[in-house]
C-alpha atoms as a PDB file:
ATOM      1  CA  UNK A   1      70.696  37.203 115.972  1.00  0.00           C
ATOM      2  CA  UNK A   2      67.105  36.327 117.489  1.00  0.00           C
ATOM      3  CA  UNK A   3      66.359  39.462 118.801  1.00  0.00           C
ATOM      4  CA  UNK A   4      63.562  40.097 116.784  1.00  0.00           C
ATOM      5  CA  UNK A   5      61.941  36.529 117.759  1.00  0.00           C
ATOM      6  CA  UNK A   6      62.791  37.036 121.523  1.00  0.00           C
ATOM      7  CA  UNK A   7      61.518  40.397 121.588  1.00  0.00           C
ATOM      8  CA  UNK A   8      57.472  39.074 119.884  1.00  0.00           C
ATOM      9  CA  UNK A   9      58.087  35.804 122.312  1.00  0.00           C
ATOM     10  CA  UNK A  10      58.369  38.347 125.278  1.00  0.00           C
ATOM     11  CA  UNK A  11      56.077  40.826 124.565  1.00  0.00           C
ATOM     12  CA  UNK A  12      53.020  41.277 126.693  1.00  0.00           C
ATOM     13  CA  UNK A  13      50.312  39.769 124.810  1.00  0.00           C
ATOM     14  CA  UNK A  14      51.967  37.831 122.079  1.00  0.00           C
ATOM     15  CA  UNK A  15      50.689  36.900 118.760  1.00  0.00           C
ATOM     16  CA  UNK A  16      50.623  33.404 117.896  1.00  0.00           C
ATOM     17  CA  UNK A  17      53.688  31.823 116.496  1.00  0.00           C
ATOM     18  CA  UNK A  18      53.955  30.718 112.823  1.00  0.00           C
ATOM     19  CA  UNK A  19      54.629  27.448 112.004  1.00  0.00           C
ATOM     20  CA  UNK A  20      58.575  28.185 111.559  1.00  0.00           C
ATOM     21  CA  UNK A  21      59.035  29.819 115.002  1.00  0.00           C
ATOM     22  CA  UNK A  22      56.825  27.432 116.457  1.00  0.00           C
ATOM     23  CA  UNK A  23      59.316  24.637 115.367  1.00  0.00           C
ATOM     24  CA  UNK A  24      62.400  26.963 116.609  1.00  0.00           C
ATOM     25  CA  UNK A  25      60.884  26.973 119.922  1.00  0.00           C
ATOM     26  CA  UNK A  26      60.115  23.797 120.448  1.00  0.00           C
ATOM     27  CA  UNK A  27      63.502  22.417 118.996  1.00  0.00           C
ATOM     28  CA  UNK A  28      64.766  25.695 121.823  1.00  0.00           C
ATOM     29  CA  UNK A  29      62.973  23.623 124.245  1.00  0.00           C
ATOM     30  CA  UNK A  30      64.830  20.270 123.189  1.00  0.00           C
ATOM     31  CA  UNK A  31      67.988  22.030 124.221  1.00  0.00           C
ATOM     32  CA  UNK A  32      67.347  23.944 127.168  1.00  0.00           C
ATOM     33  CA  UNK A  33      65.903  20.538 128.400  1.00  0.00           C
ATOM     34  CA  UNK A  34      69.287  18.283 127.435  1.00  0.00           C
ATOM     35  CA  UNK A  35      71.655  21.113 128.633  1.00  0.00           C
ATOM     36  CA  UNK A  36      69.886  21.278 132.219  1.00  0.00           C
ATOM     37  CA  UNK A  37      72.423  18.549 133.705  1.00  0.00           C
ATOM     38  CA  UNK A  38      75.103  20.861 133.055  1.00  0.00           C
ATOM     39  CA  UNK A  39      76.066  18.337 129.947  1.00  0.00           C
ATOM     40  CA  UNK A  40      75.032  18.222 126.238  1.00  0.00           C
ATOM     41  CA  UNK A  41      76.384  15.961 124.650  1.00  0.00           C
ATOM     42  CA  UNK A  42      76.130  13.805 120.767  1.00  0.00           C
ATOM     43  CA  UNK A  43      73.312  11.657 122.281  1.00  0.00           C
ATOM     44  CA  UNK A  44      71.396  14.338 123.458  1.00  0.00           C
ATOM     45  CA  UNK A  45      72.526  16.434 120.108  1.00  0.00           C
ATOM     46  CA  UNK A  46      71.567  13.245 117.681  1.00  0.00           C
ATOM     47  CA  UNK A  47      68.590  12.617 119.125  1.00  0.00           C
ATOM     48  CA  UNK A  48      67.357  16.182 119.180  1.00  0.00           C
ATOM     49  CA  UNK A  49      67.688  16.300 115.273  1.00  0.00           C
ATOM     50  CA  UNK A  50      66.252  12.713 115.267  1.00  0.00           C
ATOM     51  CA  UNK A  51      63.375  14.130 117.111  1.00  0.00           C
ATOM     52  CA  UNK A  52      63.133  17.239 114.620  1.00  0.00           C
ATOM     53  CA  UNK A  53      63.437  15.291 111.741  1.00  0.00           C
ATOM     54  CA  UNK A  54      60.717  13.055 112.107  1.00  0.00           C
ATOM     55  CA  UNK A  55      58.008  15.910 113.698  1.00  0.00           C
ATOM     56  CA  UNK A  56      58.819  18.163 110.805  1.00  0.00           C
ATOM     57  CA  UNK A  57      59.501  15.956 107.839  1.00  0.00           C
ATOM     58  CA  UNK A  58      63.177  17.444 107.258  1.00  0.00           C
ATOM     59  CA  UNK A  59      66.204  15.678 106.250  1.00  0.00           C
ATOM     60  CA  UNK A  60      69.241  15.432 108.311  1.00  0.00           C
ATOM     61  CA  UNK A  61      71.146  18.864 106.804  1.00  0.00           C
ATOM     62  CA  UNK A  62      67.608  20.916 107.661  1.00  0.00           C
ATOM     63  CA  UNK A  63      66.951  18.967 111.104  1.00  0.00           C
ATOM     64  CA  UNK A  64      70.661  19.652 112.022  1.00  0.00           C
ATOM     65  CA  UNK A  65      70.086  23.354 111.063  1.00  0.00           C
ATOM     66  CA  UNK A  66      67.733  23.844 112.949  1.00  0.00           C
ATOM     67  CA  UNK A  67      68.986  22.784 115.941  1.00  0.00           C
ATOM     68  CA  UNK A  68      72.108  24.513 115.494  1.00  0.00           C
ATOM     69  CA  UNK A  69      69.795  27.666 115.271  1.00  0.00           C
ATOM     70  CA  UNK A  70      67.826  26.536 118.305  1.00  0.00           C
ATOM     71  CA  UNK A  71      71.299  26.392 120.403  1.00  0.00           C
ATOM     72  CA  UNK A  72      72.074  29.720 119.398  1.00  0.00           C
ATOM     73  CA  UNK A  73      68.458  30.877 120.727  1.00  0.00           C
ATOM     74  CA  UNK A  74      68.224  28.571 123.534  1.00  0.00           C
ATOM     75  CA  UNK A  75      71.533  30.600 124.907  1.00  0.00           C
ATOM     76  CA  UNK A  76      69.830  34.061 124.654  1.00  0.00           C
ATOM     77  CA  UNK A  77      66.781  33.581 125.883  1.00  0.00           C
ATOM     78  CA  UNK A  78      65.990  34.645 129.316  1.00  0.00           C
ATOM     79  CA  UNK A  79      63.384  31.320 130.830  1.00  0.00           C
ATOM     80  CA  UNK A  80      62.165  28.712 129.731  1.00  0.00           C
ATOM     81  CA  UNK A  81      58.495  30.105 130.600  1.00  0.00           C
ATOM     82  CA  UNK A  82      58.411  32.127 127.006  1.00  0.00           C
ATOM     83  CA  UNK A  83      58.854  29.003 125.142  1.00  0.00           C
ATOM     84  CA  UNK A  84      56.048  27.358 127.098  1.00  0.00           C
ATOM     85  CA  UNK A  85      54.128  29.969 126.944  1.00  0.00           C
ATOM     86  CA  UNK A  86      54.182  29.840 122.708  1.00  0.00           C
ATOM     87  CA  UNK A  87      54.160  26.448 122.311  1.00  0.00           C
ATOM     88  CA  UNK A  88      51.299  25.724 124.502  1.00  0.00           C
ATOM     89  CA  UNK A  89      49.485  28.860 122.355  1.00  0.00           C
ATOM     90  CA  UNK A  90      51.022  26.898 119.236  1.00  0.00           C
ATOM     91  CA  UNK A  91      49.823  23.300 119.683  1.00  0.00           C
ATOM     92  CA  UNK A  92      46.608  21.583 120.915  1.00  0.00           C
ATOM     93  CA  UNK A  93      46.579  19.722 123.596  1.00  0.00           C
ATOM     94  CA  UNK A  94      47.223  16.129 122.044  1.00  0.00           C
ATOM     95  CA  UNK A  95      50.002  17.741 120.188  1.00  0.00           C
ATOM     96  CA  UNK A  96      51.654  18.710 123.632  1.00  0.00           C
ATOM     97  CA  UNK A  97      51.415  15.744 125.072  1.00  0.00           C
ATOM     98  CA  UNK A  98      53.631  14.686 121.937  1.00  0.00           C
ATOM     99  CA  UNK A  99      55.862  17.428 122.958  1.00  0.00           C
ATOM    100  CA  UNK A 100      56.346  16.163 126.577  1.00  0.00           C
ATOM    101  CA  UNK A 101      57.135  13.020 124.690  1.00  0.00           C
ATOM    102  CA  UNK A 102      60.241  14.478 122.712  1.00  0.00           C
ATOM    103  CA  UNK A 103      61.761  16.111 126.159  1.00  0.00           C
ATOM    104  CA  UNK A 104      61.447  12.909 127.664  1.00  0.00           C
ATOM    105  CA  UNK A 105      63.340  11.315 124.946  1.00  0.00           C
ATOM    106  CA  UNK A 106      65.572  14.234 125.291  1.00  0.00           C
ATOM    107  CA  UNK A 107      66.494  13.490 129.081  1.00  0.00           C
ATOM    108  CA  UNK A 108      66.512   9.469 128.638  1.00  0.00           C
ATOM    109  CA  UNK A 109      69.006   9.763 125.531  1.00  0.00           C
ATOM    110  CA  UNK A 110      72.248  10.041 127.540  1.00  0.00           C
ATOM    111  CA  UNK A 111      70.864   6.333 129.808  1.00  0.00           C
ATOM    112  CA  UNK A 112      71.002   8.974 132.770  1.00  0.00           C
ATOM    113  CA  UNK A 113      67.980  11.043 134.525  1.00  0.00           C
ATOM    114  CA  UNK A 114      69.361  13.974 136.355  1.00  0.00           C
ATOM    115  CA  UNK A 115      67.327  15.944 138.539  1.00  0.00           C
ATOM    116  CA  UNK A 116      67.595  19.283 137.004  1.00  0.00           C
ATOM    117  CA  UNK A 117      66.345  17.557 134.134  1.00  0.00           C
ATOM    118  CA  UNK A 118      63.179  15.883 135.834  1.00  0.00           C
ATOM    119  CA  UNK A 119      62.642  19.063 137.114  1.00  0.00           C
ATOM    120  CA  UNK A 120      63.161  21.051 134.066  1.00  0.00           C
ATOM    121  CA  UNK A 121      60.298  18.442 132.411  1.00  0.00           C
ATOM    122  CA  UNK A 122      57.996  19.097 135.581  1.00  0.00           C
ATOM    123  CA  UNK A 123      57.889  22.851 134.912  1.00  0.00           C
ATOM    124  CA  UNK A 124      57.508  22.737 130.684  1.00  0.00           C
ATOM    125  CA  UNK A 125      54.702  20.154 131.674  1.00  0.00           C
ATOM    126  CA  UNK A 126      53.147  22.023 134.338  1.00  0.00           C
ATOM    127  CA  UNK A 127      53.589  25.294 131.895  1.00  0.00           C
ATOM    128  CA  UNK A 128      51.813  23.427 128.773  1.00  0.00           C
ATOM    129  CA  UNK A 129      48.822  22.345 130.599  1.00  0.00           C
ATOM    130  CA  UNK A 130      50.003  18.459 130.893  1.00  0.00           C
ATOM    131  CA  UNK A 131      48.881  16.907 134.259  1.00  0.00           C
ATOM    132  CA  UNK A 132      51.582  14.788 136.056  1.00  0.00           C
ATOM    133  CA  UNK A 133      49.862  11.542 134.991  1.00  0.00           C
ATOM    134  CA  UNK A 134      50.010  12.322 131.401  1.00  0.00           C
ATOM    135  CA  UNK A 135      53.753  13.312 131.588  1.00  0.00           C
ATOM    136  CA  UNK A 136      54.613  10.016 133.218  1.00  0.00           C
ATOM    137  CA  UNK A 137      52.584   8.277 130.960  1.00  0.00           C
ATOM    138  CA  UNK A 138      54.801   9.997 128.114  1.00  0.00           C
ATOM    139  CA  UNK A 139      57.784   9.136 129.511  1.00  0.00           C
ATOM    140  CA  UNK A 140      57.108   5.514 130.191  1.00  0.00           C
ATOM    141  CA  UNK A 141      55.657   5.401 126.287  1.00  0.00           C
ATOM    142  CA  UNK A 142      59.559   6.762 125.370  1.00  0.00           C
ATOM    143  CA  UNK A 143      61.509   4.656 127.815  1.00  0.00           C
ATOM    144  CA  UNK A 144      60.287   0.910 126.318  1.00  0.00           C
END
């Protein structure tokens, strides 16, 4: 179904993302991130489209849509590295920073942080160009 995405996100040298596969990746992201602990559940799910909703103006049919869509690409792609890798290409820096916010609200919407999780925020943070400081200052902004 995504081939054709997963085969421009993986090429060598990739061109920049348009603004519609730049929100599939991200929203990609959102799920790889809550589906790390091995569970995914309607938290993580509601506040995924919550989070997709408000970034990108859509109402709860399109925001739901699109997630569905980034579940179904989140399951064949190979790493997480690719989505990084356009996002960070994607988005300026401050816009990142919002991005690290979303994941964290990702992994804090079930009450629980797993480690595979925290780890799986360490690496898209590491991969986007966000120092550790700046992710844990995103993460306590989402966690008052």
């Amino acid at each position: 179904m995504f081939a054709d995405f997963l085969k421009r996100l993986t090429a060598p040298d990739p061109a920049p993302l348009t603004d519609t596969d730049a929100r599939l990746a991200l929203t990609a992201l959102l799920v790889r991130i809550a589906r790390a602990d091995g569970h995914y559940d309607d938290s993580e799910k509601t506040r995924i489209t919550s989070i997709v909703q408000t970034r990108y103006g859509l109402n709860t049919d399109e925001a739901a849509a699109l997630r569905g869509e980034a579940e179904v690409l989140e399951s064949e792609a190979p790493d997480t590295v690719r989505f990084t890798r356009a996002i960070k290409d994607a988005v300026p820096y401050e816009g990142r920073i919002a991005v690290i916010e979303s994941l964290w609200q990702v992994v804090l919407a079930d009450g629980q942080r797993d480690a595979e999780e925290d780890a799986l925020v360490r690496l898209a943070s590491s991969l986007l160009g966000i120092n550790d400081r700046d992710s844990a200052m995103a993460r306590q902004r989402v966690s008052k």
